[in-house]
C-alpha atoms as a PDB file:
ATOM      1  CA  UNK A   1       0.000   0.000   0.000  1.00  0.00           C
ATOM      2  CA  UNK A   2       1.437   3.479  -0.685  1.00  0.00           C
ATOM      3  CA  UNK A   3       0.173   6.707   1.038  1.00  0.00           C
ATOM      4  CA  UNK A   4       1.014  10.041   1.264  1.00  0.00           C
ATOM      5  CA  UNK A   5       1.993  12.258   3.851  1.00  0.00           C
ATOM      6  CA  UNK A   6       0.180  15.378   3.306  1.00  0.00           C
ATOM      7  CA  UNK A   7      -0.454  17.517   6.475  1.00  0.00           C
ATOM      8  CA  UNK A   8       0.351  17.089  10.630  1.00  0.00           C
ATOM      9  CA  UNK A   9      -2.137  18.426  13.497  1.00  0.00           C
ATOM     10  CA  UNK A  10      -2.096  18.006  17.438  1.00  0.00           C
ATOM     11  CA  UNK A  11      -5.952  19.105  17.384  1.00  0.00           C
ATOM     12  CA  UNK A  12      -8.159  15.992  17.743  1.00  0.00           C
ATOM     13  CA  UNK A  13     -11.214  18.308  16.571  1.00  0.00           C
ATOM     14  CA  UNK A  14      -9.123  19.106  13.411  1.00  0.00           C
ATOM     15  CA  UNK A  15      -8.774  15.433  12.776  1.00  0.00           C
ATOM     16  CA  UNK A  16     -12.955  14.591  13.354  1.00  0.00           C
ATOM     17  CA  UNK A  17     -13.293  17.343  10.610  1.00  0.00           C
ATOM     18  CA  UNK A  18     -10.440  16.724   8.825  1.00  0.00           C
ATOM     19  CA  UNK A  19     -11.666  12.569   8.607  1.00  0.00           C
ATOM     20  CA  UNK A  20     -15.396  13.427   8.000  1.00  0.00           C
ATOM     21  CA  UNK A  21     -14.493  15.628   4.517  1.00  0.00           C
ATOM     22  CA  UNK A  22     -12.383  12.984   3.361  1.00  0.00           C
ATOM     23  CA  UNK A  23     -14.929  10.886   4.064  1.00  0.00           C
ATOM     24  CA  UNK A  24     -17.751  12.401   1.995  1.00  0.00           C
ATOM     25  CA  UNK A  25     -15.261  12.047  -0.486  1.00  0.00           C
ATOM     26  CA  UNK A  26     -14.820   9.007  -0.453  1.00  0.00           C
ATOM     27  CA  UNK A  27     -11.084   9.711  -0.114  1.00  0.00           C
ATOM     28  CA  UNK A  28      -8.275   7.066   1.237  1.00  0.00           C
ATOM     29  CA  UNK A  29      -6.777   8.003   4.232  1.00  0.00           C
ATOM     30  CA  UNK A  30      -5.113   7.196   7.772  1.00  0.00           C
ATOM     31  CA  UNK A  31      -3.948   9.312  10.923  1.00  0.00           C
ATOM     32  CA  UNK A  32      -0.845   8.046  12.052  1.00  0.00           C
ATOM     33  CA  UNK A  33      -0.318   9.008  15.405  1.00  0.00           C
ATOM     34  CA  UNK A  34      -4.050   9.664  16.332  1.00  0.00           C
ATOM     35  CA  UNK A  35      -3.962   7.685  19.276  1.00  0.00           C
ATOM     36  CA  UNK A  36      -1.269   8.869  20.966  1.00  0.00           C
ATOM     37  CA  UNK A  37      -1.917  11.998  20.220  1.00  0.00           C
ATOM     38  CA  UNK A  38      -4.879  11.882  22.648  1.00  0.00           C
ATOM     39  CA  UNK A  39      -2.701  10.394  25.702  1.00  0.00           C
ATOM     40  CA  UNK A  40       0.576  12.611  24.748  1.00  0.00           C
ATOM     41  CA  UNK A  41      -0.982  15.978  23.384  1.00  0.00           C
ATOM     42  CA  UNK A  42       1.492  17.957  21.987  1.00  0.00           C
ATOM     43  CA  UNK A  43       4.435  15.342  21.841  1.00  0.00           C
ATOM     44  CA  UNK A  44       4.118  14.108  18.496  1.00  0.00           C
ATOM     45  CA  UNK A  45       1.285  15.077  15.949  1.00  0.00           C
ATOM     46  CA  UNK A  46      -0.987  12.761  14.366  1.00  0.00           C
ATOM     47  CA  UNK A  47      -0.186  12.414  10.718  1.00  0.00           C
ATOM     48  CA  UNK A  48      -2.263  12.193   7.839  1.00  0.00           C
ATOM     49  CA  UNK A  49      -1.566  10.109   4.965  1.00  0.00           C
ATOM     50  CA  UNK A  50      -3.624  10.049   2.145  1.00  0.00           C
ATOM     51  CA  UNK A  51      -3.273   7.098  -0.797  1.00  0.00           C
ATOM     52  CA  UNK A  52      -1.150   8.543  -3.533  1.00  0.00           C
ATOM     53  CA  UNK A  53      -3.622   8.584  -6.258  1.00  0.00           C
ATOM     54  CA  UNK A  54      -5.750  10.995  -3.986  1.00  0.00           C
ATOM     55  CA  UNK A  55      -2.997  13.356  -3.139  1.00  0.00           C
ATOM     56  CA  UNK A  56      -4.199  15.973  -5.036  1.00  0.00           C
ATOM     57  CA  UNK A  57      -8.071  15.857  -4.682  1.00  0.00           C
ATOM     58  CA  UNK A  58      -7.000  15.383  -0.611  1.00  0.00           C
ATOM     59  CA  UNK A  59      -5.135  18.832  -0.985  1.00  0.00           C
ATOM     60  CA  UNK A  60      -7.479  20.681  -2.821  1.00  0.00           C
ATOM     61  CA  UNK A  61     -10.160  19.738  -0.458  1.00  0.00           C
ATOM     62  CA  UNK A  62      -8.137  20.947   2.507  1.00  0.00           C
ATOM     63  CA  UNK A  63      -6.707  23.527   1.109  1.00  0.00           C
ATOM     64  CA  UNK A  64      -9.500  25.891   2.315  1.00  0.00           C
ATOM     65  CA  UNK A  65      -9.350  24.014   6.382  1.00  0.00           C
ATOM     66  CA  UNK A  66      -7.954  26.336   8.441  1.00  0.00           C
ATOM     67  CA  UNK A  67      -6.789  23.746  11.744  1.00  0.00           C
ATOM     68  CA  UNK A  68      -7.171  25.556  15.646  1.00  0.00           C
ATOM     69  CA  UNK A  69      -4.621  26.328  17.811  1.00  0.00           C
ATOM     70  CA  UNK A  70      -1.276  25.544  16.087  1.00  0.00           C
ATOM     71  CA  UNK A  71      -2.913  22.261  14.703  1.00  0.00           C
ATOM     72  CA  UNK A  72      -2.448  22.208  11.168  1.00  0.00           C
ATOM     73  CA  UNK A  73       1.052  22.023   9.544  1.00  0.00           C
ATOM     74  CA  UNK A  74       2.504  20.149   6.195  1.00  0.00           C
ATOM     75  CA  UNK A  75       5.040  17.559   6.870  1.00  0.00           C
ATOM     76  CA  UNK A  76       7.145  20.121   4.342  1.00  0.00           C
ATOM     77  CA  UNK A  77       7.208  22.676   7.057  1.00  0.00           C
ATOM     78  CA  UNK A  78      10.169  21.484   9.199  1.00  0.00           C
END
């Protein structure tokens, strides 16, 4: 299987929204991360990959999401 990392967030309400837009679009996707995310907020992000195919329709989609309190970030940022 082949995904894409495409964007980070510590916000676990970014990542409900984030999930249910990919969703509707019937978009390919996993959070790395999510879970301990909730028990270590703030250590590590949760990553989400998107299947590589869907990379761009993922990023258009989100492109418009603006994340809350220093949630959203591309893994291109460091």
């Amino acid at each position: 299987m082949k995904f894409v990392e495409i964007l980070r967030t510590y916000n676990a309400v970014d990542i409900a929204i984030i999930k249910s837009l990919l969703d509707g679009e019937n978009i390919e996707y996993r959070f790395l991360g999510e879970n301990f995310n909730m028990l270590e907020p703030m250590v590590q992000p949760a990553r989400l990959n998107v299947w590589y195919d869907q990379v761009d329709k993922a990023r258009e989609l989100l492109s418009d999401f603006n994340g809350s309190f220093m949630a959203i970030g591309s893994p291109d940022e460091e």
